[in-house]
Protein backbone atom coordinates (compact mmCIF):
# COMPACT_ATOMS: atom_id res chain seq x y z
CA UNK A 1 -3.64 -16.61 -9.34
CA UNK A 2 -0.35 -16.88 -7.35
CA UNK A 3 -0.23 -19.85 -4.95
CA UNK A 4 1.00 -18.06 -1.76
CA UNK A 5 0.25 -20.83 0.73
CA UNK A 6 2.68 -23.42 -1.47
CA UNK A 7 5.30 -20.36 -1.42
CA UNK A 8 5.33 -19.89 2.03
CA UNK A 9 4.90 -23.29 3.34
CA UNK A 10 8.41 -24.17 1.21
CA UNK A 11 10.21 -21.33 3.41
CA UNK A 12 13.31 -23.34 4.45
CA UNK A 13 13.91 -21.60 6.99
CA UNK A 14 12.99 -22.13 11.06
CA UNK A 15 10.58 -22.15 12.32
CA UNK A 16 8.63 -24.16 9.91
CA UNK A 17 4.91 -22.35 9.25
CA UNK A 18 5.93 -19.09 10.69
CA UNK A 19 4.37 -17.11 7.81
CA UNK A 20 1.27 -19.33 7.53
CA UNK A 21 -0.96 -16.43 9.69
CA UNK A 22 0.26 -13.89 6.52
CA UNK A 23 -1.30 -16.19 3.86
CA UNK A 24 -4.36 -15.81 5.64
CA UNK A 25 -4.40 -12.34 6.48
CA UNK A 26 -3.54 -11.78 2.35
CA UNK A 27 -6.91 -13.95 1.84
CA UNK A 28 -9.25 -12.45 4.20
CA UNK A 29 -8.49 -8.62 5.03
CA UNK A 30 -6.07 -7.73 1.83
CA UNK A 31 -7.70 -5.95 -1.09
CA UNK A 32 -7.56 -4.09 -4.38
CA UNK A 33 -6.61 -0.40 -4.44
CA UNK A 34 -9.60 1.23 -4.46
CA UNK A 35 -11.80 -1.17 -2.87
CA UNK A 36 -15.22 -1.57 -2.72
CA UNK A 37 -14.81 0.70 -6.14
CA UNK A 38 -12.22 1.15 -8.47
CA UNK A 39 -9.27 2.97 -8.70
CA UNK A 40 -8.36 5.63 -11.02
CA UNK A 41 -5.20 7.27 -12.21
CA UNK A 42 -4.42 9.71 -9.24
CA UNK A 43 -4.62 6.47 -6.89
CA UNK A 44 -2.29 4.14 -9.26
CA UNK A 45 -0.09 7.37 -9.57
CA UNK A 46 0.44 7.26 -5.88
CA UNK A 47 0.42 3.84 -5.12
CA UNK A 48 3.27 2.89 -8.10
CA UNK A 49 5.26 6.08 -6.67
CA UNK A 50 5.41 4.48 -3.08
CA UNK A 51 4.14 7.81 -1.35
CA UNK A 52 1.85 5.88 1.20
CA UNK A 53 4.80 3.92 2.67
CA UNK A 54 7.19 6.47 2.68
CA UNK A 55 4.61 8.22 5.30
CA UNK A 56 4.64 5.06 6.97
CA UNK A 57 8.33 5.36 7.30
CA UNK A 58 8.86 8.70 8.51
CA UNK A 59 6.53 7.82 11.12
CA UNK A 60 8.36 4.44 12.01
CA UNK A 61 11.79 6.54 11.80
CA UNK A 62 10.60 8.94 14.06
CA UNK A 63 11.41 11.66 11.55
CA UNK A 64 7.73 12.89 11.72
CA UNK A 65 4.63 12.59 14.10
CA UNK A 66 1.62 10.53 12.16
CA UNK A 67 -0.45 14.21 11.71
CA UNK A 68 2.94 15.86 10.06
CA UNK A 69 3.37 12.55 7.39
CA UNK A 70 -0.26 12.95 6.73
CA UNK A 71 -0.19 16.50 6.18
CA UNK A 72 3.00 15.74 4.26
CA UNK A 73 1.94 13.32 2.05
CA UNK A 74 -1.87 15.16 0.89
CA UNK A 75 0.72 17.86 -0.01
CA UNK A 76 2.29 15.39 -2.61
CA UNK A 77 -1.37 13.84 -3.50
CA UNK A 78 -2.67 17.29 -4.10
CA UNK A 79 -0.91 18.05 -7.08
CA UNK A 80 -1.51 14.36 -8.34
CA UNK A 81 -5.24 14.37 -8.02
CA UNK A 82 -5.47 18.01 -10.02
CA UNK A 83 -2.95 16.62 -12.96
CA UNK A 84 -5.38 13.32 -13.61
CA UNK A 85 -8.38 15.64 -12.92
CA UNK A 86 -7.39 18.01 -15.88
CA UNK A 87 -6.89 15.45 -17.85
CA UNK A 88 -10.03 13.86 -17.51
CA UNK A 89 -9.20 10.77 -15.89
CA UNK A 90 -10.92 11.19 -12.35
């Protein structure tokens, strides 16, 4: 296991401690993909392709309103979940 809290206590930058509140948000609220059960193929597919923070973005950008990234982004999942469900995988 990584030691976060040794990482980000050595930040040398001001103000010392600043990112002590992220080490334990990663503790206590940050889990696996697929938590409380496990992921599968379509998930790791979309996760590793970065499709959940791109909807994120268009959002922050103001590109798109949240519903439209949604609706944007099960358009790409769609396809993803039907590829890993023909092959077996889901």
């Amino acid at each position: 296991m990584h030691n976060y809290a040794k990482q980000l206590a050595a930040d040398p930058h001001p103000p010392k401690g600043k990112y002590k509140v992220l080490d334990l948000i990663a503790r206590k609220y940050t889990v696996n993909v697929g938590y409380p059960g496990f992921s599968n193929a379509a998930i790791d597919e979309i996760f590793n392709t970065w499709l959940i923070p791109q909807m994120f973005a268009q959002v922050a950008q103001g590109k798109m309103t949240p519903a439209e990234a949604a609706r944007a982004a099960q358009h790409e999942f769609k396809p993803i979940f039907a590829k890993w469900r023909a092959r077996g995988k889901i």
